[in-house]
PDB file of N, CA and C in Angstrom:
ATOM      1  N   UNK A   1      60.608  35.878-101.381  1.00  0.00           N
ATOM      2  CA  UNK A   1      61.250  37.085-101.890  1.00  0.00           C
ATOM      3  C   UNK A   1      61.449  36.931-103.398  1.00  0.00           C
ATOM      4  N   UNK A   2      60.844  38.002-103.973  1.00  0.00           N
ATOM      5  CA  UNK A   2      60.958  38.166-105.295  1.00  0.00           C
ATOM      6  C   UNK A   2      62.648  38.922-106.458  1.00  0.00           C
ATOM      7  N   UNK A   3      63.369  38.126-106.572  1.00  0.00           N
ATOM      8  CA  UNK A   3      64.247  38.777-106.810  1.00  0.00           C
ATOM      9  C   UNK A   3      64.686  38.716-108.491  1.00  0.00           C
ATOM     10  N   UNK A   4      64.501  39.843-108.867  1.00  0.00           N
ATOM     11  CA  UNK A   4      64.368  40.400-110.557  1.00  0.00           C
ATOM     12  C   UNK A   4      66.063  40.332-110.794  1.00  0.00           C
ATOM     13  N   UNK A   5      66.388  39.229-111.687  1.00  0.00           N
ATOM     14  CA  UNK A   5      67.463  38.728-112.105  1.00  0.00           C
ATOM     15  C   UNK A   5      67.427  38.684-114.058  1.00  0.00           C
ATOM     16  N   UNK A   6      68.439  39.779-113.814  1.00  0.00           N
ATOM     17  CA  UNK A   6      68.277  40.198-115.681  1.00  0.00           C
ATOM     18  C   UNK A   6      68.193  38.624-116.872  1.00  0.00           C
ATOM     19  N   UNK A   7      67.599  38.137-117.446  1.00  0.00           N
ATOM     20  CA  UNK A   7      67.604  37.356-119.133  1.00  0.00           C
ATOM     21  C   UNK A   7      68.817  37.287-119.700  1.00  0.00           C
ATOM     22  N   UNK A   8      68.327  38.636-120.213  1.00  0.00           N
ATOM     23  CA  UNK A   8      69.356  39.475-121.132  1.00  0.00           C
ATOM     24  C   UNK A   8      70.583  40.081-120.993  1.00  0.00           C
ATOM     25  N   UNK A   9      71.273  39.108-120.235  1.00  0.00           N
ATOM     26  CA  UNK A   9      73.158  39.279-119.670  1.00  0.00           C
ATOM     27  C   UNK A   9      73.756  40.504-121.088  1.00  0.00           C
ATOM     28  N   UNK A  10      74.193  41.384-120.604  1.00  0.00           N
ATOM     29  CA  UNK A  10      74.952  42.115-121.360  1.00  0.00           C
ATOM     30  C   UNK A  10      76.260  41.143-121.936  1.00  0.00           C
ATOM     31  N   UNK A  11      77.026  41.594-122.743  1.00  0.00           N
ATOM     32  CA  UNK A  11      78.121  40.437-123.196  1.00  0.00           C
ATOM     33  C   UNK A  11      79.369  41.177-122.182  1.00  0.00           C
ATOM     34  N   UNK A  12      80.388  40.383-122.613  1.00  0.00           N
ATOM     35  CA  UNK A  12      81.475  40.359-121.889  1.00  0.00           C
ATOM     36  C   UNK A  12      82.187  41.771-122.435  1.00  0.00           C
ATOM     37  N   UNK A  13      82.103  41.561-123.518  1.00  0.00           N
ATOM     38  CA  UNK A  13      82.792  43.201-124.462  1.00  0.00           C
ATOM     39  C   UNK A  13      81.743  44.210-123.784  1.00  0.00           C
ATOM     40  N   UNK A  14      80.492  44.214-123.700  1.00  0.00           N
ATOM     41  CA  UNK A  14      80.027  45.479-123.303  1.00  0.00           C
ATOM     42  C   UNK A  14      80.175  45.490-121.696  1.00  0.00           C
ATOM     43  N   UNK A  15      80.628  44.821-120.947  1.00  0.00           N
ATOM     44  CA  UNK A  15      80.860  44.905-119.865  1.00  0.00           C
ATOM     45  C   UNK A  15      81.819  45.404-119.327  1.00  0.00           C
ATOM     46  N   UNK A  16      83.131  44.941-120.276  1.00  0.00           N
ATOM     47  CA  UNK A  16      84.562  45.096-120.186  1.00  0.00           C
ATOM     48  C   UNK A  16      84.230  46.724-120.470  1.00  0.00           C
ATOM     49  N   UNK A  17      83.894  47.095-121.314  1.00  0.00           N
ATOM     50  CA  UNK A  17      83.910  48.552-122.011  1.00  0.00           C
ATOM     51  C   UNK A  17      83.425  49.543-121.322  1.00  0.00           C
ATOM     52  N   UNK A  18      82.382  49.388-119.734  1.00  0.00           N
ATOM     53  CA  UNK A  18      82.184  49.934-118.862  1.00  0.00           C
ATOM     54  C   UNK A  18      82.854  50.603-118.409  1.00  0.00           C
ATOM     55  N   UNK A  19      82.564  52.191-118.227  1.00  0.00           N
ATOM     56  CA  UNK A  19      83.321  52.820-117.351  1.00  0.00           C
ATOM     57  C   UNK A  19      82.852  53.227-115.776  1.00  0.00           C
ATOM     58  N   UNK A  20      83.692  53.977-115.307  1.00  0.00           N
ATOM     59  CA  UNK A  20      83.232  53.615-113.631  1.00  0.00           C
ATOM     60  C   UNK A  20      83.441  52.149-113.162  1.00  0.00           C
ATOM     61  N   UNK A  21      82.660  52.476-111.913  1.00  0.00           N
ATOM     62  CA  UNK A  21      82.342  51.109-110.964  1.00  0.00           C
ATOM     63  C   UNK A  21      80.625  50.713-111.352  1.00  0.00           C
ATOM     64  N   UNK A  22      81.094  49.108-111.253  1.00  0.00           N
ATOM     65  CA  UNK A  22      79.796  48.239-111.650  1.00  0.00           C
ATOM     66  C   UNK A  22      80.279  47.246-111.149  1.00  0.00           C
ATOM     67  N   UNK A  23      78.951  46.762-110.378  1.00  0.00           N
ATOM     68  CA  UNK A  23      79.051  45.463-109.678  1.00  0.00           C
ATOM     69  C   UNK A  23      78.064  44.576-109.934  1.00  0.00           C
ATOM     70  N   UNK A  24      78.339  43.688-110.835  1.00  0.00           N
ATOM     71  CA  UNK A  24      77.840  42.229-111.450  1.00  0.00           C
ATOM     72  C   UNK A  24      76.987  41.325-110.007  1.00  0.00           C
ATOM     73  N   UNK A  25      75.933  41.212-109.887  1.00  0.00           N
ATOM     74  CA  UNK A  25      75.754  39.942-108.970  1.00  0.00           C
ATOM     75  C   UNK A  25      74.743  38.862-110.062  1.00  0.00           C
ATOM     76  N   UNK A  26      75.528  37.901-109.527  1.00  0.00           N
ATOM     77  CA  UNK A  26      75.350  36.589-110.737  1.00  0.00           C
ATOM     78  C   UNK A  26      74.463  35.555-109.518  1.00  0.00           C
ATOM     79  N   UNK A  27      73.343  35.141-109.847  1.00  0.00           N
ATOM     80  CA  UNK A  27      72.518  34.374-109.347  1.00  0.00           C
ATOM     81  C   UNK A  27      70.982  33.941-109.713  1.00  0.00           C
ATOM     82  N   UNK A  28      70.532  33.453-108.964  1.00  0.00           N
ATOM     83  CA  UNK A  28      68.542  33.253-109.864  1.00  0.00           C
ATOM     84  C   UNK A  28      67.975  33.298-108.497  1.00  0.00           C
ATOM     85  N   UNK A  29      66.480  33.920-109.205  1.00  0.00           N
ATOM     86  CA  UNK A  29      66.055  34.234-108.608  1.00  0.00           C
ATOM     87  C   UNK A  29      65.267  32.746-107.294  1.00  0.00           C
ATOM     88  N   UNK A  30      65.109  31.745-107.985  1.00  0.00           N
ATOM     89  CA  UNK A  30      64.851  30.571-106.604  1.00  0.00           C
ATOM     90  C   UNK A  30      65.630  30.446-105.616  1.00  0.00           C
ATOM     91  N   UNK A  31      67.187  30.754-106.024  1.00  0.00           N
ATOM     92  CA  UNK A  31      68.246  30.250-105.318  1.00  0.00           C
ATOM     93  C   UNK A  31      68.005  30.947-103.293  1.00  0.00           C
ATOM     94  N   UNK A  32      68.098  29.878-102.915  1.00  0.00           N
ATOM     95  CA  UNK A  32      68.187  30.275-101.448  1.00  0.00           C
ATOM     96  C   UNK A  32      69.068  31.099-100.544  1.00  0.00           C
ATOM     97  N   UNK A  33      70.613  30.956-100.975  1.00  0.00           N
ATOM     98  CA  UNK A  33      71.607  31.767-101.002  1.00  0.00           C
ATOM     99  C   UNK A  33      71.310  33.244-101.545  1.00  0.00           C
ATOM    100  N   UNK A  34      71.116  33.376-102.209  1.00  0.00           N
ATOM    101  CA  UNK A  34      71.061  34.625-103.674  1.00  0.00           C
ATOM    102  C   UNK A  34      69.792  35.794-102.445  1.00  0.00           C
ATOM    103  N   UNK A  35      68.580  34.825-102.362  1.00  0.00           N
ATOM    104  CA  UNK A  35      67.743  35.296-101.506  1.00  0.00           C
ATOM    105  C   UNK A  35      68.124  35.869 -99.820  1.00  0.00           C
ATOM    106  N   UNK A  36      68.897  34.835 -98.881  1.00  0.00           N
ATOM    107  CA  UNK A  36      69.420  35.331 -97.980  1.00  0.00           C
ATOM    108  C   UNK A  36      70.207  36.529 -97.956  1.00  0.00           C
ATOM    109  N   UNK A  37      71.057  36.734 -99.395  1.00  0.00           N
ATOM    110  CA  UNK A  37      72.181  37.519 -98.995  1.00  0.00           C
ATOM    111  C   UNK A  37      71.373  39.069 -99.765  1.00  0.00           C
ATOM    112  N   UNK A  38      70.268  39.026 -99.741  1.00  0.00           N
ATOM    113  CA  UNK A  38      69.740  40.454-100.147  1.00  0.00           C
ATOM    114  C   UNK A  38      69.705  41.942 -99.591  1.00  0.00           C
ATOM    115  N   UNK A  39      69.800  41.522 -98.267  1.00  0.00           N
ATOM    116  CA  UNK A  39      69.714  42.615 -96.974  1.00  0.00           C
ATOM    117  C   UNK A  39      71.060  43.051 -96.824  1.00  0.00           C
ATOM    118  N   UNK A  40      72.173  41.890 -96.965  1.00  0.00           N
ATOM    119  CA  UNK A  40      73.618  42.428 -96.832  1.00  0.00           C
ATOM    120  C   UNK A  40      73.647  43.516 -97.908  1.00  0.00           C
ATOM    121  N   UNK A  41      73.508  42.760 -99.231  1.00  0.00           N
ATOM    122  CA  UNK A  41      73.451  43.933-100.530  1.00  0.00           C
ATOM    123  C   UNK A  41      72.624  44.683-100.330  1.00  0.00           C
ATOM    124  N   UNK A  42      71.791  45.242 -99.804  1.00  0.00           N
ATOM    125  CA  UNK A  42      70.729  46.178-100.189  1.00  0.00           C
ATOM    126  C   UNK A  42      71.870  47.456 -99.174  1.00  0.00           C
ATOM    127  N   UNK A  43      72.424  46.797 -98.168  1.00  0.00           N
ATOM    128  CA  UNK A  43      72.836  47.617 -97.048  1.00  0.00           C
ATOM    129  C   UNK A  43      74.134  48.155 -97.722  1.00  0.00           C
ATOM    130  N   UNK A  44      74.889  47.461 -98.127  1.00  0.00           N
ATOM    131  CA  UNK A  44      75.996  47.452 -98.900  1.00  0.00           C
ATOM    132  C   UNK A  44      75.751  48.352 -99.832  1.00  0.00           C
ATOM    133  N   UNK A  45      74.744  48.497-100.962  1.00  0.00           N
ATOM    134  CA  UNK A  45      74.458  49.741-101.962  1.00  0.00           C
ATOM    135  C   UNK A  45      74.360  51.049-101.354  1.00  0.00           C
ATOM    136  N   UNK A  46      73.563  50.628-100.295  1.00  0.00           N
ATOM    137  CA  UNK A  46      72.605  51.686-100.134  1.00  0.00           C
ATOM    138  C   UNK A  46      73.922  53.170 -99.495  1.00  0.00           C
ATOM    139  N   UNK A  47      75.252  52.158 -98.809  1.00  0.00           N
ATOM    140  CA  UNK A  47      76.462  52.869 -98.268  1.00  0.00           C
ATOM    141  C   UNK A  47      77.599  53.401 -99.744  1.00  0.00           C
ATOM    142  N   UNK A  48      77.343  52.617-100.355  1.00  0.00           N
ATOM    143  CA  UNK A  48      78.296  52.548-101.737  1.00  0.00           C
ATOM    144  C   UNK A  48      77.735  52.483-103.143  1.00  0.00           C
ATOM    145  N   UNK A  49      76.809  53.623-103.123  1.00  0.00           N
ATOM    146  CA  UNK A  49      75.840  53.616-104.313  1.00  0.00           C
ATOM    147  C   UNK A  49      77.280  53.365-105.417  1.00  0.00           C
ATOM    148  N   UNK A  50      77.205  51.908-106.680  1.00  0.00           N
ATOM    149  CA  UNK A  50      77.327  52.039-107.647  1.00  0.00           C
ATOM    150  C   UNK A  50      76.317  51.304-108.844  1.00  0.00           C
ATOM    151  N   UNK A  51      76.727  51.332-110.063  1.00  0.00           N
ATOM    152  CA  UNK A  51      75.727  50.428-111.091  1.00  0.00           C
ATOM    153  C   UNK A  51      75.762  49.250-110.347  1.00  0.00           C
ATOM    154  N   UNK A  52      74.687  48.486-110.688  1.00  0.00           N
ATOM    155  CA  UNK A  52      74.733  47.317-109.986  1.00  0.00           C
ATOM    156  C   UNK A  52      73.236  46.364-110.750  1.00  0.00           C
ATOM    157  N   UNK A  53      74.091  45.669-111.511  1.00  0.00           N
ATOM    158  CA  UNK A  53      73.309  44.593-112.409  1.00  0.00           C
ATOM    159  C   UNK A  53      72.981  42.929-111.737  1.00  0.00           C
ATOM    160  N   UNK A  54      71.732  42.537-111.400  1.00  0.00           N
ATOM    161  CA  UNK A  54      71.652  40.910-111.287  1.00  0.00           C
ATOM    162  C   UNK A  54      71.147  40.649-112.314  1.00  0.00           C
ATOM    163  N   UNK A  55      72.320  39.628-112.957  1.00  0.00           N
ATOM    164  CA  UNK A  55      72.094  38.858-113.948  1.00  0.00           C
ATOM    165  C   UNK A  55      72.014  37.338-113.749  1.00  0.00           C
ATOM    166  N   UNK A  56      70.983  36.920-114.640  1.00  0.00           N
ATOM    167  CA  UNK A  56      70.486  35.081-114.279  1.00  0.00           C
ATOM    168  C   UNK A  56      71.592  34.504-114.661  1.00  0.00           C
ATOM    169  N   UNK A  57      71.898  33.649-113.605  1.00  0.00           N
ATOM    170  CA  UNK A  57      73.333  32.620-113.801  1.00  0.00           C
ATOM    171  C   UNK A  57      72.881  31.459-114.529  1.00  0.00           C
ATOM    172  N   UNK A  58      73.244  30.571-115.140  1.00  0.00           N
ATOM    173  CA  UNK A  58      72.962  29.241-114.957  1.00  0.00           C
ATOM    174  C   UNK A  58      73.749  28.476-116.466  1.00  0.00           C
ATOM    175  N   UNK A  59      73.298  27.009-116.917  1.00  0.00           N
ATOM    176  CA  UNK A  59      74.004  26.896-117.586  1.00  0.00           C
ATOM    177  C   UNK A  59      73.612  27.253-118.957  1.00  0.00           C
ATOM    178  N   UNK A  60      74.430  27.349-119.285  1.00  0.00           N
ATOM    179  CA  UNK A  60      74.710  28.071-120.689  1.00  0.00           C
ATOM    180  C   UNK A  60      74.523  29.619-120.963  1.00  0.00           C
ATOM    181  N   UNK A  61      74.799  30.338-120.090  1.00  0.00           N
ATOM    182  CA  UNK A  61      74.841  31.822-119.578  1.00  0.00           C
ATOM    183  C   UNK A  61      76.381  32.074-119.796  1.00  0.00           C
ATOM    184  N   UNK A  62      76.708  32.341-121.097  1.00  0.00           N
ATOM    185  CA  UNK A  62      78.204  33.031-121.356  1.00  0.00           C
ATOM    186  C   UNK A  62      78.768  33.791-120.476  1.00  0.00           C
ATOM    187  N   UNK A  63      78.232  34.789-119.842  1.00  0.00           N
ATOM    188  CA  UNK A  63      78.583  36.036-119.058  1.00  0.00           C
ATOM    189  C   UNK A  63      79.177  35.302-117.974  1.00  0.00           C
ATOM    190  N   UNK A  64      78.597  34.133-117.133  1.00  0.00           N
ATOM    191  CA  UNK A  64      78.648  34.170-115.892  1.00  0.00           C
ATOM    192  C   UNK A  64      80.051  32.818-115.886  1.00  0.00           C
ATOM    193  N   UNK A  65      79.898  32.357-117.047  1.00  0.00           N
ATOM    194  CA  UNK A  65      81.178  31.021-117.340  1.00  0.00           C
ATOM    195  C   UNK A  65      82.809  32.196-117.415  1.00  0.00           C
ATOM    196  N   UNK A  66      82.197  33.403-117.909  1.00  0.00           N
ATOM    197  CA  UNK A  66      83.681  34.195-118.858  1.00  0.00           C
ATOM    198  C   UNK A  66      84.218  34.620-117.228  1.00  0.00           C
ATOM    199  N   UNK A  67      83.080  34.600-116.253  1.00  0.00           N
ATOM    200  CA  UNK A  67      83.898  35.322-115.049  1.00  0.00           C
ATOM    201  C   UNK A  67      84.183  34.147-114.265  1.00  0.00           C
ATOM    202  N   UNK A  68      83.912  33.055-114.753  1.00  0.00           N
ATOM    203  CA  UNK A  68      84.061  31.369-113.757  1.00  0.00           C
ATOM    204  C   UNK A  68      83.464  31.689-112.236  1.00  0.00           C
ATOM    205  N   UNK A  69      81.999  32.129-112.480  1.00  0.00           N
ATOM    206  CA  UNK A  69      81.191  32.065-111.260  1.00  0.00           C
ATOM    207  C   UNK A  69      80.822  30.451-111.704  1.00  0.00           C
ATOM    208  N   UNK A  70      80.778  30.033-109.657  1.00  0.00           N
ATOM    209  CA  UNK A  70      80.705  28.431-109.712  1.00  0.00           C
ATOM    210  C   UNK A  70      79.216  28.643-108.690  1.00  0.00           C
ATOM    211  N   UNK A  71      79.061  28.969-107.724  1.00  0.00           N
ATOM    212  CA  UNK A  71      78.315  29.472-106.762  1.00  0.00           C
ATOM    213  C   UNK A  71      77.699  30.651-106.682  1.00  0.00           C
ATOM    214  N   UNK A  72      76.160  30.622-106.032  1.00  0.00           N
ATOM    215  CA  UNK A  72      75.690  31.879-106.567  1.00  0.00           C
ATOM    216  C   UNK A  72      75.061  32.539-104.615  1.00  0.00           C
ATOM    217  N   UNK A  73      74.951  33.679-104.572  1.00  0.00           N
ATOM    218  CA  UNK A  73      75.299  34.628-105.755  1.00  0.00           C
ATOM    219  C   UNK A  73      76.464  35.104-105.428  1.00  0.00           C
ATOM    220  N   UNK A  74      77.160  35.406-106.729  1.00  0.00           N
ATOM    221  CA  UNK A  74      78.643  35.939-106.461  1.00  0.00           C
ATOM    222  C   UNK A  74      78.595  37.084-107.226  1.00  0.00           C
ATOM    223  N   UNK A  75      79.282  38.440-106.192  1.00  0.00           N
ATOM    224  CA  UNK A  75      79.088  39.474-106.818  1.00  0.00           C
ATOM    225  C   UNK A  75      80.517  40.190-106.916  1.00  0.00           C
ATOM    226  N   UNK A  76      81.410  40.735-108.559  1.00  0.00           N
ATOM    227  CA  UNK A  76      81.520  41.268-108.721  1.00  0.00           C
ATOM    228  C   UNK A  76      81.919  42.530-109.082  1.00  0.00           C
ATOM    229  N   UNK A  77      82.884  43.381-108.224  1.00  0.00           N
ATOM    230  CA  UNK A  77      82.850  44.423-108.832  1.00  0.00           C
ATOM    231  C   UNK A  77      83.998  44.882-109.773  1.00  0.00           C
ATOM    232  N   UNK A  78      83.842  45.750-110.412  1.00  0.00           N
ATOM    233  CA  UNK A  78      84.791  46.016-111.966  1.00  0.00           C
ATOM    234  C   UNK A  78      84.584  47.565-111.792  1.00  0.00           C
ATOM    235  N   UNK A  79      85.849  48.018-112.209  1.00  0.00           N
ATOM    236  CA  UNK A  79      86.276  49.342-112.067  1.00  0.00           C
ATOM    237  C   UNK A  79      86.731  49.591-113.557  1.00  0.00           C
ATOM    238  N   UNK A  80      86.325  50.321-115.144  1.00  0.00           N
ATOM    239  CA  UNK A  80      86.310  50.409-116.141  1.00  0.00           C
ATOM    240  C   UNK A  80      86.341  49.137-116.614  1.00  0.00           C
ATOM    241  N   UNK A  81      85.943  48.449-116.394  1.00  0.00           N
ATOM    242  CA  UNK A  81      85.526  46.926-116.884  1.00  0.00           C
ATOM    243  C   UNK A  81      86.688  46.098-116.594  1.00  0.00           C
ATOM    244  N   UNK A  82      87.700  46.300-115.659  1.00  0.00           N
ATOM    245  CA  UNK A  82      88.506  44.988-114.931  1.00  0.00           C
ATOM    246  C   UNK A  82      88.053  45.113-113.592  1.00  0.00           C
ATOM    247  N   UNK A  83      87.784  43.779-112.993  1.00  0.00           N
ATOM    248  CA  UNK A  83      87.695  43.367-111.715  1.00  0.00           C
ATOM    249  C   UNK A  83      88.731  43.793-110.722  1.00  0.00           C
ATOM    250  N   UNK A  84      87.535  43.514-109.758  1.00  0.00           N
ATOM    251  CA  UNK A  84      88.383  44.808-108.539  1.00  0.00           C
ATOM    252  C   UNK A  84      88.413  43.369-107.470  1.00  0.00           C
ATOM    253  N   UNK A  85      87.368  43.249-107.117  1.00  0.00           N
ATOM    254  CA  UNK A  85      87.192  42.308-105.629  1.00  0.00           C
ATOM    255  C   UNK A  85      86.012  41.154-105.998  1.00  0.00           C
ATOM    256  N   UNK A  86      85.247  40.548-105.612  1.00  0.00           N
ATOM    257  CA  UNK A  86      84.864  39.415-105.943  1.00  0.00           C
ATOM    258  C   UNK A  86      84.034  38.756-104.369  1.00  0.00           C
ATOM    259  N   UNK A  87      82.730  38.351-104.414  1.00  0.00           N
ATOM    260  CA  UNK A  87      82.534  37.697-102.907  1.00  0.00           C
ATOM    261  C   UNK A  87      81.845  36.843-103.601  1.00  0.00           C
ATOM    262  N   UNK A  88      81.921  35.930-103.155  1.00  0.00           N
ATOM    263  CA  UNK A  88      80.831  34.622-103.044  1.00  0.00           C
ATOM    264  C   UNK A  88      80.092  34.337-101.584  1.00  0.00           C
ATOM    265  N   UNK A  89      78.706  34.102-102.197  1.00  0.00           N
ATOM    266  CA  UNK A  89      78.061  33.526-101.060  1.00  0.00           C
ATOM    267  C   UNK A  89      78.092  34.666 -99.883  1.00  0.00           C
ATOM    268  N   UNK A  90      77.665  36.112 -99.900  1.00  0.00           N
ATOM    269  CA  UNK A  90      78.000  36.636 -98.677  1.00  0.00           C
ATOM    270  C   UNK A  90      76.887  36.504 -97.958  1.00  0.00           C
ATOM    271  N   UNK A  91      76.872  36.793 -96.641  1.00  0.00           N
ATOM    272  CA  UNK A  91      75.798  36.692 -95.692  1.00  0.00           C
ATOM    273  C   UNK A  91      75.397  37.681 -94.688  1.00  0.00           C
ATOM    274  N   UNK A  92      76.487  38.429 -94.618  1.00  0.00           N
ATOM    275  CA  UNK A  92      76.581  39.755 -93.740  1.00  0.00           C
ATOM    276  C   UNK A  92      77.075  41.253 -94.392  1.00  0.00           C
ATOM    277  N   UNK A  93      77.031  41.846 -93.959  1.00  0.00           N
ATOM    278  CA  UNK A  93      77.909  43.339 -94.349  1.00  0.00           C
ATOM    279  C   UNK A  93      79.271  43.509 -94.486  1.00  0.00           C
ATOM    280  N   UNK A  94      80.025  42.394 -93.138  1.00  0.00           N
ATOM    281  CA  UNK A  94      81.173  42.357 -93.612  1.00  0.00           C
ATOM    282  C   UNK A  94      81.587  41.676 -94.612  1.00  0.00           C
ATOM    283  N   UNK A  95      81.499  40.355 -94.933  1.00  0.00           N
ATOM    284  CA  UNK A  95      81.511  39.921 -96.132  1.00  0.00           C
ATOM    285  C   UNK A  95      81.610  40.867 -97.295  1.00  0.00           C
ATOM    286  N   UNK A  96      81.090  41.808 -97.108  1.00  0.00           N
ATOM    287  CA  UNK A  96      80.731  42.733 -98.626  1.00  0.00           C
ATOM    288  C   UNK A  96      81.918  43.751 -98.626  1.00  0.00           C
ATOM    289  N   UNK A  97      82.247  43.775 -97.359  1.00  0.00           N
ATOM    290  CA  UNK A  97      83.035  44.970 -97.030  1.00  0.00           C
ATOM    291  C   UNK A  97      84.350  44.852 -97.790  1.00  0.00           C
ATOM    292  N   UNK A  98      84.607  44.084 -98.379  1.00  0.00           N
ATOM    293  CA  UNK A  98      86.208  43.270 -98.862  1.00  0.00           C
ATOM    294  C   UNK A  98      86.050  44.174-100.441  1.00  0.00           C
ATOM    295  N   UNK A  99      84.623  44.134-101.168  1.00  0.00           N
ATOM    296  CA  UNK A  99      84.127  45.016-102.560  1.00  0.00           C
ATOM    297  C   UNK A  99      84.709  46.141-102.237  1.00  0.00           C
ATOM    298  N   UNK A 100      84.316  46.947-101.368  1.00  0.00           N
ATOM    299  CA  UNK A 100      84.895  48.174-101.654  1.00  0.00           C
ATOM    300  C   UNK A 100      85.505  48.379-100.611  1.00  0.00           C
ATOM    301  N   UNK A 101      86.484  47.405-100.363  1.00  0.00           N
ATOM    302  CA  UNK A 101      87.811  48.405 -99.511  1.00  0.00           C
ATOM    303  C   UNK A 101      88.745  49.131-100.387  1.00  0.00           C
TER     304      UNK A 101
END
């Protein structure tokens, strides 16, 4: 599975400065995790269309240190650019379900 994981991390100020809902998923594209949990997210959007950015984690990736992602993929979501809910590692639908309760 081919999974297109942004370079070019937006910064933390243009993130923060977001309005609406946007949900960050922080991971790479080899990662085995990141890959499993694609079907949960795809299912998860597809019920709760919002922005929704994967950006490449790793080290020396400012973006993903400012939110202290340790584990990937962890997604996320921010409501005018403060965080709302947060999953790591999900694997199912429910897992995801915690984002937008």
């Amino acid at each position: 599975m081919d999974i297109d994981y942004r370079e070019d991390a937006p910064s933390l100020e243009q993130v923060s400065a977001t309005g609406g809902l946007l949900l960050l998923e922080f991971g790479a594209p080899w990662c085995g995790h990141c890959q499993a949990a694609q079907p949960a997210i795809a299912e998860a959007l597809a019920s709760h269309p919002v922005e929704h950015l994967r950006i490449a984690d790793g080290k020396g990736k400012p973006l993903g240190r400012s939110f202290g992602v340790k584990l990937w993929p962890t997604l996320i979501l921010l409501s005018n650019g403060q965080e709302q809910a947060r999953v790591v590692r999900p694997t199912s639908q429910e897992d995801l379900a915690a984002l937008f309760a």
